[in-house]
N, C-alpha and C. Protein backbone atom coordinates (compact mmCIF):
# COMPACT_ATOMS: atom_id res chain seq x y z
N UNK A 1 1.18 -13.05 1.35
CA UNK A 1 1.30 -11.90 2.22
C UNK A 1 0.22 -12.02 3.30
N UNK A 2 0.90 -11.70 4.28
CA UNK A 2 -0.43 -11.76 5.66
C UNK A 2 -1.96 -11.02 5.43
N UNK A 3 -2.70 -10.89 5.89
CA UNK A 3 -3.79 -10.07 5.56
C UNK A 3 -3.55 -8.82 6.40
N UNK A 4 -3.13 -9.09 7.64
CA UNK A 4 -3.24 -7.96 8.34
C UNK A 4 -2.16 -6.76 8.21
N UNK A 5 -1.32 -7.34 6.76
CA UNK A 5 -0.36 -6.13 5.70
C UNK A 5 -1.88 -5.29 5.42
N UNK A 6 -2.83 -5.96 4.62
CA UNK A 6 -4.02 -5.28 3.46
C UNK A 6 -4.64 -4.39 4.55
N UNK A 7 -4.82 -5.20 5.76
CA UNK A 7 -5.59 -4.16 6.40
C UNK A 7 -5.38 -2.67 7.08
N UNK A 8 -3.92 -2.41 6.68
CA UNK A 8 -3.18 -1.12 7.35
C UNK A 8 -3.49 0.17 6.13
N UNK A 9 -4.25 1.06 6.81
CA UNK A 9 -4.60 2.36 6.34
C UNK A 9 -3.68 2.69 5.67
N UNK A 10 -2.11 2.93 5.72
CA UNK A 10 -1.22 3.39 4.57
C UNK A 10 -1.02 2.77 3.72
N UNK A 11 -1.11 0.92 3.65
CA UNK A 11 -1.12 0.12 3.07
C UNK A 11 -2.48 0.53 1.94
N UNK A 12 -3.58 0.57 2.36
CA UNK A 12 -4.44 0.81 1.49
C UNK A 12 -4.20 2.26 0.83
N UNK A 13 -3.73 3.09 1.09
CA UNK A 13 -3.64 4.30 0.76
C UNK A 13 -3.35 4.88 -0.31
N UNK A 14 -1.58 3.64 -0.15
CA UNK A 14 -1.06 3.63 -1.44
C UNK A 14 -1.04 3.23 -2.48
N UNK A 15 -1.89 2.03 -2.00
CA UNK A 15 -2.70 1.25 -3.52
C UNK A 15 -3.68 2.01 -4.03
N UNK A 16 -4.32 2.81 -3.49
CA UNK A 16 -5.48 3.74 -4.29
C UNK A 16 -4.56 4.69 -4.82
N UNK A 17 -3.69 5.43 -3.96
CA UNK A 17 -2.76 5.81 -4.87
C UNK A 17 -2.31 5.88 -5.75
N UNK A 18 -1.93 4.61 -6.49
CA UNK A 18 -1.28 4.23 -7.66
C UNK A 18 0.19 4.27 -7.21
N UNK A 19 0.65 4.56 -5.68
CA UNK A 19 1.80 4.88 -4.94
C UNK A 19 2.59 3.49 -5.08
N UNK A 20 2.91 2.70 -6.34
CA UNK A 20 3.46 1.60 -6.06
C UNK A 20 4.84 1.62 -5.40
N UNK A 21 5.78 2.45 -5.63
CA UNK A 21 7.40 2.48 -4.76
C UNK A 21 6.57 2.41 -2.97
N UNK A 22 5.74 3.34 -2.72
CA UNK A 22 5.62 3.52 -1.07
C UNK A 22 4.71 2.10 -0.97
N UNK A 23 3.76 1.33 -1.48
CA UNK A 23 2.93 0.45 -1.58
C UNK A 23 4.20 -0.90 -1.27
N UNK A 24 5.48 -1.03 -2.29
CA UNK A 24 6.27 -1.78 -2.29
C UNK A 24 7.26 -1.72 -0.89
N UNK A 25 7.28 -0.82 -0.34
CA UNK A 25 8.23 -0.47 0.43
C UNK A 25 7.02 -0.73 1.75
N UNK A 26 6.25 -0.08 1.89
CA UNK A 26 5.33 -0.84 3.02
C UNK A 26 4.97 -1.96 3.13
N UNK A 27 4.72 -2.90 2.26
CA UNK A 27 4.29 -3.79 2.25
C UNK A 27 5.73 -4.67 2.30
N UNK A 28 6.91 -4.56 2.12
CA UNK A 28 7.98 -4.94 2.66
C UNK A 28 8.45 -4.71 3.66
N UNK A 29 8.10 -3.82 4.39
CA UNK A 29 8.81 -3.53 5.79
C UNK A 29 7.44 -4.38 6.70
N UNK A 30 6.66 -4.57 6.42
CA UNK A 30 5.23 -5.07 7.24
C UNK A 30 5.57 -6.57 7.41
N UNK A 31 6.03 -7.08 6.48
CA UNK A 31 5.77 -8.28 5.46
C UNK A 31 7.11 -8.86 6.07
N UNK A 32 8.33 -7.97 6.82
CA UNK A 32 9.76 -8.89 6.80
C UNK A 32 10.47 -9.26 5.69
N UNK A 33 10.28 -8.24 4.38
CA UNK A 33 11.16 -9.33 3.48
C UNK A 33 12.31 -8.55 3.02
N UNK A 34 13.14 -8.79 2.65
CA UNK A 34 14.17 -7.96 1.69
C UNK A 34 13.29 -7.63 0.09
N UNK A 35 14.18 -6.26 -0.18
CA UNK A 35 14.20 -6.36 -1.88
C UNK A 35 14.12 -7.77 -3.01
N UNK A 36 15.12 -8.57 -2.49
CA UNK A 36 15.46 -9.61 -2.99
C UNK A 36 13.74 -10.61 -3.13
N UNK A 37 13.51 -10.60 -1.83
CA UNK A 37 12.68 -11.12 -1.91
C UNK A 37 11.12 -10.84 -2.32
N UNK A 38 11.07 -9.78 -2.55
CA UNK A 38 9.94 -9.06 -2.98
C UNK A 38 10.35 -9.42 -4.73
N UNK A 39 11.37 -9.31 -5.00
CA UNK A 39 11.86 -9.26 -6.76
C UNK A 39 11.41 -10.67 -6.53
N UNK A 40 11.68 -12.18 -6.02
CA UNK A 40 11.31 -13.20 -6.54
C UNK A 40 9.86 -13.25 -6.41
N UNK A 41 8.78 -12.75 -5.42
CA UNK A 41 7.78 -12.58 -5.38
C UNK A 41 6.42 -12.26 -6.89
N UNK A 42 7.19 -11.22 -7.19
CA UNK A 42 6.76 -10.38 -8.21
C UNK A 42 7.39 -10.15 -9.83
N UNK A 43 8.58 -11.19 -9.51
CA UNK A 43 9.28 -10.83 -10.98
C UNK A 43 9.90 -9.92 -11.44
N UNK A 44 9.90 -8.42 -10.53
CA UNK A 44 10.36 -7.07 -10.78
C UNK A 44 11.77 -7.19 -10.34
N UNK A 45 12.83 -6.81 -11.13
CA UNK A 45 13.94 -7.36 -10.40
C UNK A 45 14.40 -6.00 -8.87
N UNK A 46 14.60 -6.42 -8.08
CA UNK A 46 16.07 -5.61 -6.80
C UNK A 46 16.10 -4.54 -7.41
N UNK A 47 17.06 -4.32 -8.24
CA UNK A 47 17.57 -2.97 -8.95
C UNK A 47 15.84 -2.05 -8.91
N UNK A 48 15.10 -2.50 -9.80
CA UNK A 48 13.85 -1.66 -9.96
C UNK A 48 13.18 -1.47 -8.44
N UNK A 49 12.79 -2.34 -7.95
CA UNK A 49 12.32 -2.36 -6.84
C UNK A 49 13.15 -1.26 -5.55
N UNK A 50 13.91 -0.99 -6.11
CA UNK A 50 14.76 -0.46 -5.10
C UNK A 50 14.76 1.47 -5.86
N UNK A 51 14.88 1.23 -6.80
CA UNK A 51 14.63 2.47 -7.83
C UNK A 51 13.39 3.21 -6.88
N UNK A 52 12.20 2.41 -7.45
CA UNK A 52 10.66 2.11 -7.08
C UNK A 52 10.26 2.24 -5.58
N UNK A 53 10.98 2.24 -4.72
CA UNK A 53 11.03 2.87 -3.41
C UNK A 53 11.87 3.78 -2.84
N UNK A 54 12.46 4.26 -3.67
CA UNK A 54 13.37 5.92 -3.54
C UNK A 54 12.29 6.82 -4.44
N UNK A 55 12.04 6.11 -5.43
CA UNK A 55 11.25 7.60 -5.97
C UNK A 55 11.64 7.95 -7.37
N UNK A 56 13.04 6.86 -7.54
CA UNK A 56 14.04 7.50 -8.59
C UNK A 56 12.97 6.54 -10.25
N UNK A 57 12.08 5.76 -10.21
CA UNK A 57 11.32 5.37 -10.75
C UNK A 57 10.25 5.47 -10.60
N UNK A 58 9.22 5.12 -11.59
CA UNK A 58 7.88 4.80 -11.30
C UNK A 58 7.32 3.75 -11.99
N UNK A 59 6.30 3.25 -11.39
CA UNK A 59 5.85 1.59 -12.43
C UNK A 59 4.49 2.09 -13.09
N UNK A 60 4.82 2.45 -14.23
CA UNK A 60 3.43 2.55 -15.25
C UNK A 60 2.90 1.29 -15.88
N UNK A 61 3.58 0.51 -16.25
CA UNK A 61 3.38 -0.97 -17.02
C UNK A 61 2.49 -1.57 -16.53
N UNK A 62 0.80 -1.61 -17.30
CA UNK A 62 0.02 -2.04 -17.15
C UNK A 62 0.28 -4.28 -16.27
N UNK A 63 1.28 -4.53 -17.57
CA UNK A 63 1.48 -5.79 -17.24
C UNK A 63 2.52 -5.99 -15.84
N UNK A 64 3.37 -5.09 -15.66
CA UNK A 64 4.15 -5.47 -14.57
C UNK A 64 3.20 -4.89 -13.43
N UNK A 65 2.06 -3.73 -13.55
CA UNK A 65 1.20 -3.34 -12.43
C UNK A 65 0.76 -4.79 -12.07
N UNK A 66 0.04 -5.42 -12.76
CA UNK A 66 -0.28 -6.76 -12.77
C UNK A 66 0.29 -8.13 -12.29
N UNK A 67 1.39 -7.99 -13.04
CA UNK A 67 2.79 -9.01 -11.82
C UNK A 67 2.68 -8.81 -10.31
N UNK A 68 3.26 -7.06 -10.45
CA UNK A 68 3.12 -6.85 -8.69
C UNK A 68 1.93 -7.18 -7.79
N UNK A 69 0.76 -6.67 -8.06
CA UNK A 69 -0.42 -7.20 -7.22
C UNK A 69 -0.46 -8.32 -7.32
N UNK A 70 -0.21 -9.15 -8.48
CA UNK A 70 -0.77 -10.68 -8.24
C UNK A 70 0.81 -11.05 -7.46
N UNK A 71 1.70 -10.93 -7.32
CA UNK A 71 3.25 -10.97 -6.97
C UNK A 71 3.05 -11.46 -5.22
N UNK A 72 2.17 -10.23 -5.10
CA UNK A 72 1.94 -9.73 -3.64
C UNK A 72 0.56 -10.47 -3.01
N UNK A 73 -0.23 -10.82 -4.11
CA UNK A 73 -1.31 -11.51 -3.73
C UNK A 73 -2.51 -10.82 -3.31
N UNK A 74 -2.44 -9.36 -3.86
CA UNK A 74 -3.14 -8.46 -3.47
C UNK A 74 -4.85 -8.40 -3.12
N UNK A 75 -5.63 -8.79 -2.35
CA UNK A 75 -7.22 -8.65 -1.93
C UNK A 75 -7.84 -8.04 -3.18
N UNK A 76 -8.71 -9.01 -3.92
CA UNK A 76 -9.59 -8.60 -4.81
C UNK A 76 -10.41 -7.41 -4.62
N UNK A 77 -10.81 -7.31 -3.10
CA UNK A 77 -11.52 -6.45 -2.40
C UNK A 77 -10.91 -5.53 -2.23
N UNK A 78 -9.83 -4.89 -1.91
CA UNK A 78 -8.57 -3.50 -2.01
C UNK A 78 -8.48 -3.27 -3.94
N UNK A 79 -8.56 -4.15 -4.64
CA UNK A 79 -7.74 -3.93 -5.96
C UNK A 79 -9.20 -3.85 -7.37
N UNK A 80 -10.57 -4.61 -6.72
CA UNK A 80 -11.41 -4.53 -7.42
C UNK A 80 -11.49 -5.10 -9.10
N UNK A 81 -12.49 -5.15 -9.76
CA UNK A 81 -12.53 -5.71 -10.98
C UNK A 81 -11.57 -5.52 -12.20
N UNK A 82 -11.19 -4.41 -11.95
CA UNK A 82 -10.15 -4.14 -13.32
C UNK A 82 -9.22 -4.54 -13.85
N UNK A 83 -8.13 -5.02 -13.27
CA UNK A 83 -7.28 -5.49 -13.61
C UNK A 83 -7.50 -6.95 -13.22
N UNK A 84 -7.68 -8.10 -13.77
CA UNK A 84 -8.11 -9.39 -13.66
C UNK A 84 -7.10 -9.89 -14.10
N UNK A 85 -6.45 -10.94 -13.45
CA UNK A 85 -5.82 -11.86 -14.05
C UNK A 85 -6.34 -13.09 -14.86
N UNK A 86 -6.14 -13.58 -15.71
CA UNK A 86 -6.52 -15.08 -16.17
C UNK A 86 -6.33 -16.11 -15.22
N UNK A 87 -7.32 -17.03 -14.66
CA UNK A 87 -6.60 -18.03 -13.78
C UNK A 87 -6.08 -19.48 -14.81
N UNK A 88 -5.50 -20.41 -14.23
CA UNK A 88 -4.49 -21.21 -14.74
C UNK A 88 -4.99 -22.09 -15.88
N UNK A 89 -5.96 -22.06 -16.25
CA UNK A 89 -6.97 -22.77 -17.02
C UNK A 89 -7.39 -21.49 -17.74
N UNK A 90 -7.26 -20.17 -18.05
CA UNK A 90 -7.45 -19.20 -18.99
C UNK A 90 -8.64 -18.85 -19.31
N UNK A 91 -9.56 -19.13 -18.65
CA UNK A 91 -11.17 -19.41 -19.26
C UNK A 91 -11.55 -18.39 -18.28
N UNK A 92 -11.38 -17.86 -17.13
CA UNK A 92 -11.93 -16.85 -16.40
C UNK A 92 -11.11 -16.09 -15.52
N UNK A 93 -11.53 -15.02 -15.06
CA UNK A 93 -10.37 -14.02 -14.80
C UNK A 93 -10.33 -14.42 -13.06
N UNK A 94 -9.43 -14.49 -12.68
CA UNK A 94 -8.85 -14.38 -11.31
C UNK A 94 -9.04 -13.24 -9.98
N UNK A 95 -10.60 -13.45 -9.73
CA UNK A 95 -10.59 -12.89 -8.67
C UNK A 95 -9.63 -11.69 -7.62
N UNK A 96 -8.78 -11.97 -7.77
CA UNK A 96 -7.68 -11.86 -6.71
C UNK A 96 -7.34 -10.72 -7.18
N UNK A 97 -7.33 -10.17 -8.65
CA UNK A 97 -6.08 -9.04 -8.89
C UNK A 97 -6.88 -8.25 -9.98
N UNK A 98 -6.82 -6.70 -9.20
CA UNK A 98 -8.09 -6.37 -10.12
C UNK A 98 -7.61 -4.59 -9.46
N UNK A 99 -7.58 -4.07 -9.61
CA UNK A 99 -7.41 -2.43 -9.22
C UNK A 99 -8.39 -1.84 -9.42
N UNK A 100 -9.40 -1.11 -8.19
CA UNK A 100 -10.43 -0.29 -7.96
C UNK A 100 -9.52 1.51 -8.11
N UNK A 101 -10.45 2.24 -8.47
CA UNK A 101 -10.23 3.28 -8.19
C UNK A 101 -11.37 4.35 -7.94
């Protein structure tokens, strides 16, 4: 994802939020992509993703919260220490994906 998606005030907004449908849906309309392509991104399939930006869902799932930011490639610096991914070698957590609040 571009950086200059992370750097848009609603963009950040909704990640402090916990606003993942408006977070998903901005960051797709910024970004140029379809549903489709946000689902191969992140693993979340179309159907949800599409749920997930009407409103008619919400994403509580610690592990799929986790898919999506790392999905999206989300700024360690927007998302902070918490949610860490393992990097590919399992021995230390992944910078990159981490949710501040």
């Amino acid at each position: 994802m571009a950086s200059e998606v992370w750097s848009s005030t609603d963009v950040q907004e909704a990640l402090f939020a916990r606003d993942f449908g408006r977070l998903c849906q901005l960051v797709r309309v910024a970004g140029q992509l379809r549903q489709s392509d946000m689902a191969e991104l992140t693993g979340l399939s179309q159907a949800f993703l599409s749920m997930l930006e009407s409103g008619a869902r919400r994403l509580t799932n610690i592990d799929k919260i986790i898919e999506l930011l790392a999905g999206l490639d989300t700024p360690a610096a927007l998302t902070g220490p918490m949610l860490r991914m393992p990097n590919s070698k399992g021995d230390e957590p992944d910078e990159r994906h981490g949710l501040c609040g």
